[in-house]
Each structure stands twice: as structure tokens, then as C-alpha cells.
N, C-alpha and C. Protein backbone atom coordinates (compact mmCIF):
# COMPACT_ATOMS: atom_id res chain seq x y z
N UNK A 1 31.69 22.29 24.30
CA UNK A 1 31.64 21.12 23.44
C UNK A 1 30.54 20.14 23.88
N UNK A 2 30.51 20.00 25.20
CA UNK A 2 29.40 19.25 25.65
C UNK A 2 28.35 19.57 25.46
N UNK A 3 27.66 21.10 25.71
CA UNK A 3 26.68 21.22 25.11
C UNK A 3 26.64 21.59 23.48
N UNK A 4 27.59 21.48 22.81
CA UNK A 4 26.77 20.97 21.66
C UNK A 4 26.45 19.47 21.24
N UNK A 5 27.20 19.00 21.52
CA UNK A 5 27.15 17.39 22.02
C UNK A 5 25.82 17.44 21.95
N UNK A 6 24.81 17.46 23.19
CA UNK A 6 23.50 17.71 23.83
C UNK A 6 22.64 17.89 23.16
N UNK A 7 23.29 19.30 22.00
CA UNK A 7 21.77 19.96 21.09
C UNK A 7 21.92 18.58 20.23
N UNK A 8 22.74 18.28 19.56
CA UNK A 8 22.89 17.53 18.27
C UNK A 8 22.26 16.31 18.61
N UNK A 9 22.54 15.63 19.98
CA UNK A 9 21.28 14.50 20.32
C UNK A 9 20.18 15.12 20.84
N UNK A 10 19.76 16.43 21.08
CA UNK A 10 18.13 16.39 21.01
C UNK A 10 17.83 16.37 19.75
N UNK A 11 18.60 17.05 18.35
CA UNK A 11 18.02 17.10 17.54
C UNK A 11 17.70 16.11 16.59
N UNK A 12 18.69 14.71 16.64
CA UNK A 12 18.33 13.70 16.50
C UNK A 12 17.34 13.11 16.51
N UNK A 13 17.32 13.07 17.98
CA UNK A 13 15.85 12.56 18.92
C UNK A 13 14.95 12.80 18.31
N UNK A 14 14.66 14.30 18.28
CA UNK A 14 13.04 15.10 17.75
C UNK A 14 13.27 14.66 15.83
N UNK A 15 14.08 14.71 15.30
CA UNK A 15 14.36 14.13 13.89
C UNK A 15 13.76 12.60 13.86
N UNK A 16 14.43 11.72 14.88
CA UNK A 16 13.57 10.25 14.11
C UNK A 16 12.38 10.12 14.96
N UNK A 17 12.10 10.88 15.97
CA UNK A 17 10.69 10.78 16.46
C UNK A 17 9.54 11.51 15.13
N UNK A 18 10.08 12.67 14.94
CA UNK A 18 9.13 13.20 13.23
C UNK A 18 8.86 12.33 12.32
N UNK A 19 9.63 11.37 12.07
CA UNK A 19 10.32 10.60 11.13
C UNK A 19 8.89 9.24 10.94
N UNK A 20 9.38 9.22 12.66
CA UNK A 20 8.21 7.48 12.77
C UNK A 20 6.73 8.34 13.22
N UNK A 21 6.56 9.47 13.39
CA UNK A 21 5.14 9.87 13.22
C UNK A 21 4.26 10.28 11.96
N UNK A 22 5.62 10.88 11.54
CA UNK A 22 5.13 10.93 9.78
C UNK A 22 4.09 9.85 9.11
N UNK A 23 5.52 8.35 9.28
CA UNK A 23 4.99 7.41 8.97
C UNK A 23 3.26 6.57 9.04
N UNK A 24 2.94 7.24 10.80
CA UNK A 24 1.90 6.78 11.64
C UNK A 24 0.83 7.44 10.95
N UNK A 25 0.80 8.89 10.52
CA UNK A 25 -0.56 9.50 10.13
C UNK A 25 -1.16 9.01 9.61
N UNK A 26 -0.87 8.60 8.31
CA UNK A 26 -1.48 7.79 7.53
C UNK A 26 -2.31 6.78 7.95
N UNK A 27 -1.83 6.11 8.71
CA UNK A 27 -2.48 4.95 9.37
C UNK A 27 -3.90 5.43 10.51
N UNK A 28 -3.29 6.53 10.72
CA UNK A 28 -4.71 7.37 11.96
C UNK A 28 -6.05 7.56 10.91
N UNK A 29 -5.92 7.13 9.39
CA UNK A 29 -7.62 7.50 8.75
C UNK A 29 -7.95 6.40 8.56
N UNK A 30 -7.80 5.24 9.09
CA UNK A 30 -8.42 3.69 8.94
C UNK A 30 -9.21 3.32 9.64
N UNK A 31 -10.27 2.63 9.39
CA UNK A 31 -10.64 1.82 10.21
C UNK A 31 -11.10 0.62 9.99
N UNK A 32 -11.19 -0.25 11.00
CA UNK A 32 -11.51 -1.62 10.82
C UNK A 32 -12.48 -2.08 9.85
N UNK A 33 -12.46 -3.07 9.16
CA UNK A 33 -14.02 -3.37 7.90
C UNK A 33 -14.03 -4.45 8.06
N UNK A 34 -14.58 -4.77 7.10
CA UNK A 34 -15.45 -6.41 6.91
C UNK A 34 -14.65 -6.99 5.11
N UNK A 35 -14.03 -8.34 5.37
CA UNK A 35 -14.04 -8.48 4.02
C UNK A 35 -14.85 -8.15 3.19
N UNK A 36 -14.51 -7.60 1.56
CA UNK A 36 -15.49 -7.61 1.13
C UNK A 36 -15.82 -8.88 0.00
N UNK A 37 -16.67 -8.65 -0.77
CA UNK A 37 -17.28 -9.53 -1.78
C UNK A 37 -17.31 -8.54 -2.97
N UNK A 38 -17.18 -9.77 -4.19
CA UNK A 38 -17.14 -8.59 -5.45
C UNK A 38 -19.06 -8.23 -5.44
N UNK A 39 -19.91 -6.92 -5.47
CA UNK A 39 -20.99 -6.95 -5.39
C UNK A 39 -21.50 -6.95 -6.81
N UNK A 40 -20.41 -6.30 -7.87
CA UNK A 40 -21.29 -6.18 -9.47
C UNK A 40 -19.66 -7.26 -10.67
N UNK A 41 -20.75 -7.66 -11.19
CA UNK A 41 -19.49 -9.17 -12.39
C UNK A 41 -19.08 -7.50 -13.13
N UNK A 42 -19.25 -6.86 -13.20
CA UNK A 42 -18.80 -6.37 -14.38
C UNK A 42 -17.17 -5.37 -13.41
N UNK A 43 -17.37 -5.18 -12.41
CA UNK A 43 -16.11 -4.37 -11.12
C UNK A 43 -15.10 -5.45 -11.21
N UNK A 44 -14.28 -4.67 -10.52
CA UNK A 44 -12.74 -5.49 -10.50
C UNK A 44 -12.71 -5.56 -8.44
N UNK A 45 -12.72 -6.63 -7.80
CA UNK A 45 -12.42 -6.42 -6.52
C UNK A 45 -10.73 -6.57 -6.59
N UNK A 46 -10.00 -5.48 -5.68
CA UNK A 46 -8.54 -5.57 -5.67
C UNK A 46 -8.23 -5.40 -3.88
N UNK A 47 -7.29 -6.78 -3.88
CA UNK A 47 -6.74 -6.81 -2.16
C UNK A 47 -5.57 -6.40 -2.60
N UNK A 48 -5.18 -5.31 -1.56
CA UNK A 48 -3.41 -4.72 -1.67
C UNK A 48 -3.09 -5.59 0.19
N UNK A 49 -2.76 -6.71 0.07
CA UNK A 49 -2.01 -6.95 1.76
C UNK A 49 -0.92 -6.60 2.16
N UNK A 50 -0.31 -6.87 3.77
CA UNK A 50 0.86 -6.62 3.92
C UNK A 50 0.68 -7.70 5.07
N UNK A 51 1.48 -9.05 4.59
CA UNK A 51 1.36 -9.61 5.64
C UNK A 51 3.00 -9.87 6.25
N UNK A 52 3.69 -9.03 6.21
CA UNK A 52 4.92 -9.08 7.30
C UNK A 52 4.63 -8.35 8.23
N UNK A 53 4.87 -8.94 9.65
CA UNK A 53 4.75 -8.11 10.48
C UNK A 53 5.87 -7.43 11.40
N UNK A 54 6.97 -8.18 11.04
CA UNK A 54 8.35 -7.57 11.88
C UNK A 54 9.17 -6.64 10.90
N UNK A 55 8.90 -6.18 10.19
CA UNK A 55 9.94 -5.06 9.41
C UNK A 55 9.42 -3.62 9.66
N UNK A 56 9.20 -3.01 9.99
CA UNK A 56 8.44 -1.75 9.65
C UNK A 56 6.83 -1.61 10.26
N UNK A 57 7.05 -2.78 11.12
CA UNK A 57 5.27 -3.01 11.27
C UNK A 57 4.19 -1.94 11.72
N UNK A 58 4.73 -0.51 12.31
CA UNK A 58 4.17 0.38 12.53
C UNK A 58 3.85 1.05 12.05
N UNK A 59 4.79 1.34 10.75
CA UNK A 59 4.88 1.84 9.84
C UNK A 59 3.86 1.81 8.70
N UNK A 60 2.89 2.64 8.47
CA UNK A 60 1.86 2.68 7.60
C UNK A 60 2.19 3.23 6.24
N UNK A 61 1.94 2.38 4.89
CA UNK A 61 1.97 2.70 3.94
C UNK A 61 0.94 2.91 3.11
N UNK A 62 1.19 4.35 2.31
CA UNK A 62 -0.49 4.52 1.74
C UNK A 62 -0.22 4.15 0.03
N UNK A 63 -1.67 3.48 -0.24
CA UNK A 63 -1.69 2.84 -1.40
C UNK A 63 -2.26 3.72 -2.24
N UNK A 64 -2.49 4.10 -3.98
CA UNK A 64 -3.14 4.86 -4.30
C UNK A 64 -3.47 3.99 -5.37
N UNK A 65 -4.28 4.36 -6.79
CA UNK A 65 -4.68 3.75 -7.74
C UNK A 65 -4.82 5.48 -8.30
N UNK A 66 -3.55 5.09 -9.28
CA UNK A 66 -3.38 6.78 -9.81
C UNK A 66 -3.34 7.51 -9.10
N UNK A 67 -4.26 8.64 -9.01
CA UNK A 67 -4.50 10.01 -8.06
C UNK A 67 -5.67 9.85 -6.91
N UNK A 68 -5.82 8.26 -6.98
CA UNK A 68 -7.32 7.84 -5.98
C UNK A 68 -5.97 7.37 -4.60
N UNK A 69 -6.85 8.04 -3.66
CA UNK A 69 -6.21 7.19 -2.21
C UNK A 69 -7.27 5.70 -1.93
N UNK A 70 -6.75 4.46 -1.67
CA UNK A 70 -7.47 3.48 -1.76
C UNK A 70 -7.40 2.98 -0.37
N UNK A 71 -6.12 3.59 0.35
CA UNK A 71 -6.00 2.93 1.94
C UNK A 71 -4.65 3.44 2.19
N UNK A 72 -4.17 3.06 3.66
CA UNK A 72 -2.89 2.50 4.24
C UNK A 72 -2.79 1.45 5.26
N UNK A 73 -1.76 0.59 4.92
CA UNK A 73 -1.98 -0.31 5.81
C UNK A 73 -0.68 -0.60 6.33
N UNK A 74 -0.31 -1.05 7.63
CA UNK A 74 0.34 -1.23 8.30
C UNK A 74 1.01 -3.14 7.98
N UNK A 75 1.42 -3.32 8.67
CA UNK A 75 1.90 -5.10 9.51
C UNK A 75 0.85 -5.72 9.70
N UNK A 76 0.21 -6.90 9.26
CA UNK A 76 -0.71 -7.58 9.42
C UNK A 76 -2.42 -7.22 9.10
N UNK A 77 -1.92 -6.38 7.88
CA UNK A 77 -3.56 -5.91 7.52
C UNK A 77 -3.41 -5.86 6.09
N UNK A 78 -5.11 -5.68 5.58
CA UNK A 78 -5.19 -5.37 4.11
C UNK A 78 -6.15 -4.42 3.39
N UNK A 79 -6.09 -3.93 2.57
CA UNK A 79 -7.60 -3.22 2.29
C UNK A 79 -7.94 -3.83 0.90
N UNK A 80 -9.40 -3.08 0.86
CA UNK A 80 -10.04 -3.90 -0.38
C UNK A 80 -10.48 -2.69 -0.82
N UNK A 81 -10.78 -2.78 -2.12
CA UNK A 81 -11.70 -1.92 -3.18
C UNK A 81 -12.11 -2.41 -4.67
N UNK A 82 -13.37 -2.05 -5.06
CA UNK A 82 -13.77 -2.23 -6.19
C UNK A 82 -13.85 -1.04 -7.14
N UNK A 83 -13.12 -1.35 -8.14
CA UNK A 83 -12.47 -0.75 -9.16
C UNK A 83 -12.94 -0.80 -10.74
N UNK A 84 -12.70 -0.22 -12.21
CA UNK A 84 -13.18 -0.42 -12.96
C UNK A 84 -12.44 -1.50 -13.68
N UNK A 85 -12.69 -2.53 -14.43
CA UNK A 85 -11.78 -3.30 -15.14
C UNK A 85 -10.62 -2.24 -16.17
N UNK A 86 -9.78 -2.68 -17.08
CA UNK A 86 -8.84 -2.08 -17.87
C UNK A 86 -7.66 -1.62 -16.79
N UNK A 87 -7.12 -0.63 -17.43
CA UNK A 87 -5.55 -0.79 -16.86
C UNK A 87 -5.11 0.31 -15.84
N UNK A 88 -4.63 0.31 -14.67
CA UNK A 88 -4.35 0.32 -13.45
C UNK A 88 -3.17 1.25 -13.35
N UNK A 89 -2.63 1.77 -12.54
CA UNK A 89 -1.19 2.38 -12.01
C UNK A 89 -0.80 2.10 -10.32
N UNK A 90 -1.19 1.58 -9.40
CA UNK A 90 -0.67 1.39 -8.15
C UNK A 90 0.53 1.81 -7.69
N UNK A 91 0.59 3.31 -6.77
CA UNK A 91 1.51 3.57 -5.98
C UNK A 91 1.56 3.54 -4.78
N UNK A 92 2.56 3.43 -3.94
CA UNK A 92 2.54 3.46 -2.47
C UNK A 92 4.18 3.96 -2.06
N UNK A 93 4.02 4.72 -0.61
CA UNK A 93 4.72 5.55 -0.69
C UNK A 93 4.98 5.49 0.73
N UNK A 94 6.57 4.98 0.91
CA UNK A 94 7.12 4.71 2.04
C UNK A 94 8.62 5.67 2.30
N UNK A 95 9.02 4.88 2.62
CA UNK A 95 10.69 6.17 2.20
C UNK A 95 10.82 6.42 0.82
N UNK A 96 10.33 5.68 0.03
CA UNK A 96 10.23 5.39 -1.36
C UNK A 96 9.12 5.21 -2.13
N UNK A 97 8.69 5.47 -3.55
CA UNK A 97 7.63 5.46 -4.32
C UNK A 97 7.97 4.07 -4.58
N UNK A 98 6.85 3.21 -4.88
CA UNK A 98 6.65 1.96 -5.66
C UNK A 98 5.47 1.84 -6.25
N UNK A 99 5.76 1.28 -7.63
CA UNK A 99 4.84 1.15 -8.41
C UNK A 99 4.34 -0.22 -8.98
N UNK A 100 3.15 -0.31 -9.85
CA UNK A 100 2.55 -1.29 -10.28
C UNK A 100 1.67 -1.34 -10.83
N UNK A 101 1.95 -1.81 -12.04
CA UNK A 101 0.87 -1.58 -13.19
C UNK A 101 0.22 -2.84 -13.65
N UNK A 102 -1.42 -2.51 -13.67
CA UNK A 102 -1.87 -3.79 -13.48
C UNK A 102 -3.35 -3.29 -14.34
N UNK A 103 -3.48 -4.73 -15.08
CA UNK A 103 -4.56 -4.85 -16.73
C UNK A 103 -5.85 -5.59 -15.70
N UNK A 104 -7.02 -5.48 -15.86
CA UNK A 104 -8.03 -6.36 -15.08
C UNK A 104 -9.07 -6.64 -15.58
N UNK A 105 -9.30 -7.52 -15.69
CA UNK A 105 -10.42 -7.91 -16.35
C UNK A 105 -11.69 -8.33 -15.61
N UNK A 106 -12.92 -7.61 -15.74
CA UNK A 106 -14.28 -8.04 -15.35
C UNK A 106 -14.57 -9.12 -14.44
N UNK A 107 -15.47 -8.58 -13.39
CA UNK A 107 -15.59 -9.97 -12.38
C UNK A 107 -14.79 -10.95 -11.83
N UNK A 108 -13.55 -10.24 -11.89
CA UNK A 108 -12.09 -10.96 -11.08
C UNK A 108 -11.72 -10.16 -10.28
N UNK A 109 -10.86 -11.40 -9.15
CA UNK A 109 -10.34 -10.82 -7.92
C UNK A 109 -8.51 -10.97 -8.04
N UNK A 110 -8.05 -9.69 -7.81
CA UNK A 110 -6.97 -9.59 -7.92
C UNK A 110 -6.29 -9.53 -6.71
N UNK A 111 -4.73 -10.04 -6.78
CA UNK A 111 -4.40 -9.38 -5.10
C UNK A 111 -3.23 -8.77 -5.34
N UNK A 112 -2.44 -7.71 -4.47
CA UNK A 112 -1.02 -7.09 -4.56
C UNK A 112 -1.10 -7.10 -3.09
N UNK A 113 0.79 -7.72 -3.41
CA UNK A 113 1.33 -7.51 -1.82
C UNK A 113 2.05 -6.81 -1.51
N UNK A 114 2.14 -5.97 -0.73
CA UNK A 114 2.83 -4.87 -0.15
C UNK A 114 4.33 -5.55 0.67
N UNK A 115 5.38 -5.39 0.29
CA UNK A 115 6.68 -6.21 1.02
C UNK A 115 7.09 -4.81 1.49
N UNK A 116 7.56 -4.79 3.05
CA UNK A 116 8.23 -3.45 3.43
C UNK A 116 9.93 -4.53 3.68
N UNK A 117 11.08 -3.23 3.53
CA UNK A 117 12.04 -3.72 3.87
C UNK A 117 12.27 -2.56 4.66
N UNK A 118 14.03 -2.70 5.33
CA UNK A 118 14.58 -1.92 5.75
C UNK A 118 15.17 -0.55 5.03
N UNK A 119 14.77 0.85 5.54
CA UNK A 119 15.33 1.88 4.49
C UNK A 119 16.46 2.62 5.09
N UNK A 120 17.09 3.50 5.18
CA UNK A 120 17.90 4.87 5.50
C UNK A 120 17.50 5.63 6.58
N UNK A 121 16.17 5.74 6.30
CA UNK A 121 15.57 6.63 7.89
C UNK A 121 14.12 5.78 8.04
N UNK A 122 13.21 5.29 7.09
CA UNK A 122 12.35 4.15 7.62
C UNK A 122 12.25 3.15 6.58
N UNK A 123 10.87 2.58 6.74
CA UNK A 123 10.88 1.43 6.10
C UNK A 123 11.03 1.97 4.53
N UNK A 124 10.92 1.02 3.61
CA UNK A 124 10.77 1.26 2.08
C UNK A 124 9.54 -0.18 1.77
N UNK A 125 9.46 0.17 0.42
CA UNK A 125 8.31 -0.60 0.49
C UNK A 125 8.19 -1.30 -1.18
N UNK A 126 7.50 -2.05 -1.69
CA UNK A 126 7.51 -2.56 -2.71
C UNK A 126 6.33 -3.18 -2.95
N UNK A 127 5.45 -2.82 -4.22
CA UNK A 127 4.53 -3.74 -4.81
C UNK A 127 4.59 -5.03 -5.05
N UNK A 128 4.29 -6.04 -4.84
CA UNK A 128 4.72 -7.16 -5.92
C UNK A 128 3.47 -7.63 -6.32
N UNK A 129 3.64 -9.02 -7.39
CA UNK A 129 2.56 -10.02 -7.76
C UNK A 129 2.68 -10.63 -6.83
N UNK A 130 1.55 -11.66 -6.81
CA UNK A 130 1.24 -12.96 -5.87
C UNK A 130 2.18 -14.04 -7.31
N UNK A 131 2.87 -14.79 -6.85
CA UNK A 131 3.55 -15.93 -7.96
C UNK A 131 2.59 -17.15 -7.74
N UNK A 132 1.73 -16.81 -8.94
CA UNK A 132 0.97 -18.43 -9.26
C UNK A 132 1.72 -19.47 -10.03
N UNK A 133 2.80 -19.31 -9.84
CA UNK A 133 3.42 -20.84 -10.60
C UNK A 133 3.56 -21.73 -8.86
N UNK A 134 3.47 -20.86 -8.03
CA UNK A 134 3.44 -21.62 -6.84
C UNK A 134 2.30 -22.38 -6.28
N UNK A 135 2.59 -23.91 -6.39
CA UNK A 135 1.29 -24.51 -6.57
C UNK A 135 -0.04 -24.13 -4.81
N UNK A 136 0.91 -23.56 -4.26
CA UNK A 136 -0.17 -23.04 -3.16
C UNK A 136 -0.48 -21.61 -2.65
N UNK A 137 -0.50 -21.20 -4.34
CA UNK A 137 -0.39 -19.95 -4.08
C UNK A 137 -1.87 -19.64 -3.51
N UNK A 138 -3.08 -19.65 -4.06
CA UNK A 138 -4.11 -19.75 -3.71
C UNK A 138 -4.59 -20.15 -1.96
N UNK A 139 -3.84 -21.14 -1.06
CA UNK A 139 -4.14 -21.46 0.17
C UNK A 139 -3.14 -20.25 0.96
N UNK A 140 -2.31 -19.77 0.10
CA UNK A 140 -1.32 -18.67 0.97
C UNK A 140 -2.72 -17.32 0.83
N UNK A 141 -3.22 -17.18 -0.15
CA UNK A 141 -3.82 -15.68 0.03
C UNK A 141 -4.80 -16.21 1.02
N UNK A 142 -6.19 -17.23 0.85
CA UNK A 142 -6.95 -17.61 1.47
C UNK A 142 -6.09 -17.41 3.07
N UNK A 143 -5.18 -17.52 3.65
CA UNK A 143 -4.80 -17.65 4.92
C UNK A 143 -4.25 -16.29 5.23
N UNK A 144 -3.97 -15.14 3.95
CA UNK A 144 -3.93 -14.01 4.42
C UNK A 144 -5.44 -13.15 4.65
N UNK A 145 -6.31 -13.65 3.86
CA UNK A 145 -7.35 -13.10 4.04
C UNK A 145 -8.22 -14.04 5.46
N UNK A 146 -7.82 -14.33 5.89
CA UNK A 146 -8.31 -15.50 7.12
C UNK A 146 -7.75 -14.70 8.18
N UNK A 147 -6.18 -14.51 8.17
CA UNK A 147 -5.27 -13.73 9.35
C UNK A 147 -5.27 -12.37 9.67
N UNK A 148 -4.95 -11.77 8.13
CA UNK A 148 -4.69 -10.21 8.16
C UNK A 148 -5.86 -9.38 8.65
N UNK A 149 -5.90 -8.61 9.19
CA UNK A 149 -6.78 -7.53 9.32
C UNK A 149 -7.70 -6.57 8.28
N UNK A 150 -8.68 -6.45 8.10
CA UNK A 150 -9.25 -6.01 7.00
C UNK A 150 -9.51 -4.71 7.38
N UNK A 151 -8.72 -3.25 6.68
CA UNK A 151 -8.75 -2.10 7.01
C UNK A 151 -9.50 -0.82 5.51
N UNK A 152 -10.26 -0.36 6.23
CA UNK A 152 -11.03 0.61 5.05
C UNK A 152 -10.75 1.78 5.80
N UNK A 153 -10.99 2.97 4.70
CA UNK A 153 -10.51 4.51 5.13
C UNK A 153 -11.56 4.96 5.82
N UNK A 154 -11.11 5.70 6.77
CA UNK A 154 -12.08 7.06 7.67
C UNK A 154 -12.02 7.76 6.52
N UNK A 155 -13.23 8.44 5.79
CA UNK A 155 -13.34 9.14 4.80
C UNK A 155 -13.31 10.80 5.49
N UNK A 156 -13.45 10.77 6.84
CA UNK A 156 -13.44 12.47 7.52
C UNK A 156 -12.49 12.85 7.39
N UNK A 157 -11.35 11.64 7.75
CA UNK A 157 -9.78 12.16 8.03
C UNK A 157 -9.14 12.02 6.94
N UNK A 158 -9.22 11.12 5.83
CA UNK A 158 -8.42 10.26 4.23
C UNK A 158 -8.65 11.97 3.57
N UNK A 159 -10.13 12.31 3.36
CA UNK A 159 -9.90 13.78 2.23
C UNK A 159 -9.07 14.36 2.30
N UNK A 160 -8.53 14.77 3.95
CA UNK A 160 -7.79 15.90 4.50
C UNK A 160 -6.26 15.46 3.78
N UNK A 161 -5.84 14.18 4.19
CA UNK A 161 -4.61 13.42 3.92
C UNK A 161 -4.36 13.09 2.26
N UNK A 162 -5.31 13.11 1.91
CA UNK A 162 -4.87 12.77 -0.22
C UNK A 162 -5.18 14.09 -0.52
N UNK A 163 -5.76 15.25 -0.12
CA UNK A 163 -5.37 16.20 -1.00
C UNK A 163 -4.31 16.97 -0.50
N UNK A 164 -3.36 16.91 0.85
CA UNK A 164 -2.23 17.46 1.20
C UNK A 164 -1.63 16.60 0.20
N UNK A 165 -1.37 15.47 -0.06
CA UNK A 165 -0.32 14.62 -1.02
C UNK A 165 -0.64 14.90 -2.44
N UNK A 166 -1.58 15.17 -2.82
CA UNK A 166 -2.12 14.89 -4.46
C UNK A 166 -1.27 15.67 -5.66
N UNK A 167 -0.55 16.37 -5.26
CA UNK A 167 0.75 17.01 -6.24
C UNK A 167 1.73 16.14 -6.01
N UNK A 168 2.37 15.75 -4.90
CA UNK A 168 3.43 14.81 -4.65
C UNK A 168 2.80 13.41 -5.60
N UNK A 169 1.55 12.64 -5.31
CA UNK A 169 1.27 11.72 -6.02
C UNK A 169 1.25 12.41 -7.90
N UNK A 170 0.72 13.31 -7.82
CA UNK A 170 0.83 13.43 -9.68
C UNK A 170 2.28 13.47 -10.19
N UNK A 171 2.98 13.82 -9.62
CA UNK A 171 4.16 14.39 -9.90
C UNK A 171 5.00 12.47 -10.16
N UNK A 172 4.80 12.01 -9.09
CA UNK A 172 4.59 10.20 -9.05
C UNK A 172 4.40 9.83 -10.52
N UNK A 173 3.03 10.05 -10.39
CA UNK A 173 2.21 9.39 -11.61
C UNK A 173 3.15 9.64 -12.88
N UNK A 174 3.34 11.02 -12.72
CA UNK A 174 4.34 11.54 -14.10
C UNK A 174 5.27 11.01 -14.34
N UNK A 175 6.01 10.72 -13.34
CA UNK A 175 7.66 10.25 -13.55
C UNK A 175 6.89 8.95 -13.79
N UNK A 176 6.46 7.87 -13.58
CA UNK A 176 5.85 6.55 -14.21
C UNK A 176 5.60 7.26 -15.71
N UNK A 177 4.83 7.37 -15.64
CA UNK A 177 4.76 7.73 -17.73
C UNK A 177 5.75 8.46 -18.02
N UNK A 178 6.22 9.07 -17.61
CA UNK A 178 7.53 9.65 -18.32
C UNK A 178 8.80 8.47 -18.49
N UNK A 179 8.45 7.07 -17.88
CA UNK A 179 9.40 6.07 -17.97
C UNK A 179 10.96 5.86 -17.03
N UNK A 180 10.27 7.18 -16.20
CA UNK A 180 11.33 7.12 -15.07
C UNK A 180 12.00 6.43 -13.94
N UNK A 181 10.81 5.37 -13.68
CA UNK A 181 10.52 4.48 -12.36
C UNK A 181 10.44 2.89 -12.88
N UNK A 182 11.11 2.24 -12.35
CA UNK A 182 10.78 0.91 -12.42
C UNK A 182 9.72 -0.17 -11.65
N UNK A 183 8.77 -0.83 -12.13
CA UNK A 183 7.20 -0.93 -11.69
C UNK A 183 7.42 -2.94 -12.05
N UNK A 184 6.95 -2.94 -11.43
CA UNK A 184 6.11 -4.54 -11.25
C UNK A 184 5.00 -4.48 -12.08
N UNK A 185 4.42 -5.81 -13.04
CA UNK A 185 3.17 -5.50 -13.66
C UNK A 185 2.40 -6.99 -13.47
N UNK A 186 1.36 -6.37 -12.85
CA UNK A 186 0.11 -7.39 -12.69
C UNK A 186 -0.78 -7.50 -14.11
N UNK A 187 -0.67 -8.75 -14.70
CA UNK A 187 -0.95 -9.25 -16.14
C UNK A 187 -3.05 -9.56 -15.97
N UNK A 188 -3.74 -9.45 -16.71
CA UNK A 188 -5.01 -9.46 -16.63
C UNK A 188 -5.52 -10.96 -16.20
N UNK A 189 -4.28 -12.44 -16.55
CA UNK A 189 -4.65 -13.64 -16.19
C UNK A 189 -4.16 -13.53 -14.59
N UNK A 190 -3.63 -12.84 -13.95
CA UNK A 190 -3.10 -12.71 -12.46
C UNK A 190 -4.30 -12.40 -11.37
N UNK A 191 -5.70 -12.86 -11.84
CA UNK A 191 -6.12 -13.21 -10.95
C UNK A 191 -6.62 -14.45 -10.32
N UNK A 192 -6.83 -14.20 -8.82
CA UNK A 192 -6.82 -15.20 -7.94
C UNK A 192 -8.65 -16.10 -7.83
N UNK A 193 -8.89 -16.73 -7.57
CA UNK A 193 -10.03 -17.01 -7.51
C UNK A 193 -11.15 -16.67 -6.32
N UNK A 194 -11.89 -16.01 -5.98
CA UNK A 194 -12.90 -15.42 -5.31
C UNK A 194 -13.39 -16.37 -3.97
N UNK A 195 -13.10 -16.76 -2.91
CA UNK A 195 -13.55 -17.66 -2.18
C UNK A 195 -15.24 -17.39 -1.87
């Protein structure tokens, strides 16, 4: 009895150690960047942040735009990309898919925040808007883009990592149009102003 006792906590062990490395890969194709700037009026610049840092903070979540990998970011970081204006799908994928559908219009800067909570075996995760009825909403992003870490993909290691996922993400994408998933939607006036 004791030794099964024994196996059942090694197998534990080696179970949530898989569990929180899983999580980590993702995070191994990043690397450090430079804010960016929108470079053409007619692109959409889009910040996805995550500025909690005690829930899940190790825990790397990867962002996509449809079937595009755009980043992952951890606790106290963000990534950037320039995108085409018109309409959007944002997934990210933690213990859980989350979605977000978002309209954009030309020469605006948009932002999405990444909220991780507590899950079952790790974190879970959630898109949201930035709420501009909050009259400081604007000095809150400015101070995430001041604090957070600005993270862009290792493109050697990201290919390897979005095309092992890219059926799991379509299959995503599908259940969103098929009306399966419930999504947050970023409206085309939801952007922030460009510092």
C-alpha cells in the first residue's frame, strides 16, 4: 500500500511539473523589444498587456489574431503589433480559450488586457477592453506602457510553436464563428490615444 502511495505522488509530481512547463514554452520564443510607434496612418498599432503580476505570473499566455501568432506574455509584460484596420478575432490560450473581437480603424492605437485568474490545474485567462468611461483610463495605460515590459517573438523558435498549435487554433477560430464561445468586443471608437 505504501508503495503505491509513492507511485501516485511521483506521478503527481511529474503531472504538475508538465503542467507548469507546458505553460513556460511559450514564453521561451520572446524576446525583449522596444516600444513601438504606429510607423504607417493607414496600420492599426495593437498592445495586448498583462499587467498582474501575482496570479499566474510565470505562466505565459499566447496571443493570436486569428491563425497569426502575435506573442506570449507572461506577468508584467506586453507585446505590440501592427495590423490591418477592419475586423479582428483575438485568441489566447491558457487552461482556457479566450476570445475577442475587435473593429479598427486606420491610424489608431488600440489596447487589450490580458487578466489571468486562478484555474483547475493552471492559470485561465481572459481578454478584456480597457473601460474608457474611467476618467483615467488613459494615465492607467500610459503607466502600463511606462512599467510593463515590452516583449516581441524570437521568430527561430515562434514558427516551430504556431505551427505545432495551428489546428488547435483553427479549430478555436471555428467554434467562435460557429457561435460557440463567448468573446468580449473591442468597438472601432475603443481606441486609446498614441503618446
Amino acid at each position: 500500500m505504501k508503495n503505491l502511495s509513492k507511485k501516485n505522488l511521483v506521478l503527481v509530481v511529474c503531472a504538475a511539473a508538465l503542467i507548469l512547463l507546458s505553460g513556460c514554452v511559450s514564453g521561451q520564443m520572446m524576446k525583449p523589444a522596444e516600444m513601438m510607434s504606429l510607423a504607417r496612418t493607414d496600420d492599426v498599432l495593437v498592445t495586448v498587456v498583462r499587467p498582474q503580476t501575482f496570479v499566474g505570473a510565470a505562466i505565459s499566455s499566447s496571443i493570436w489574431d486569428s491563425d497569426k501568432l502575435v506573442g506570449a506574455i507572461s506577468g508584467g509584460q506586453y507585446v505590440q503589433y501592427q495590423t490591418a484596420p477592419g475586423k479582428h478575432v483575438f485568441l489566447s490560450r491558457a487552461e482556457n480559450w479566450s476570445y475577442l473581437s475587435a473593429e479598427f480603424l486606420p491610424g489608431k492605437h488600440y489596447v487589450i488586457r490580458a487578466d489571468v485568474f486562478p484555474g483547475v490545474w493552471k492559470a485561465r485567462i481572459a481578454l478584456n477592453t480597457i473601460d474608457k468611461s474611467d476618467p483615467d483610463y488613459k494615465k492607467t495605460v500610459d503607466s502600463w506602457l511606462k512599467k510593463l515590459k515590452p516583449m516581441q517573438l524570437d521568430t527561430e523558435k515562434s514558427d516551430e510553436y504556431a505551427a505545432k498549435r495551428l489546428n488547435e487554433v483553427k479549430q478555436a477560430i471555428q467554434d467562435f464563428e460557429d457561435g460557440k464561445v463567448k468573446f468580449s468586443s473591442l468597438l472601432p471608437e475603443d481606441f486609446v490615444a498614441i503618446q
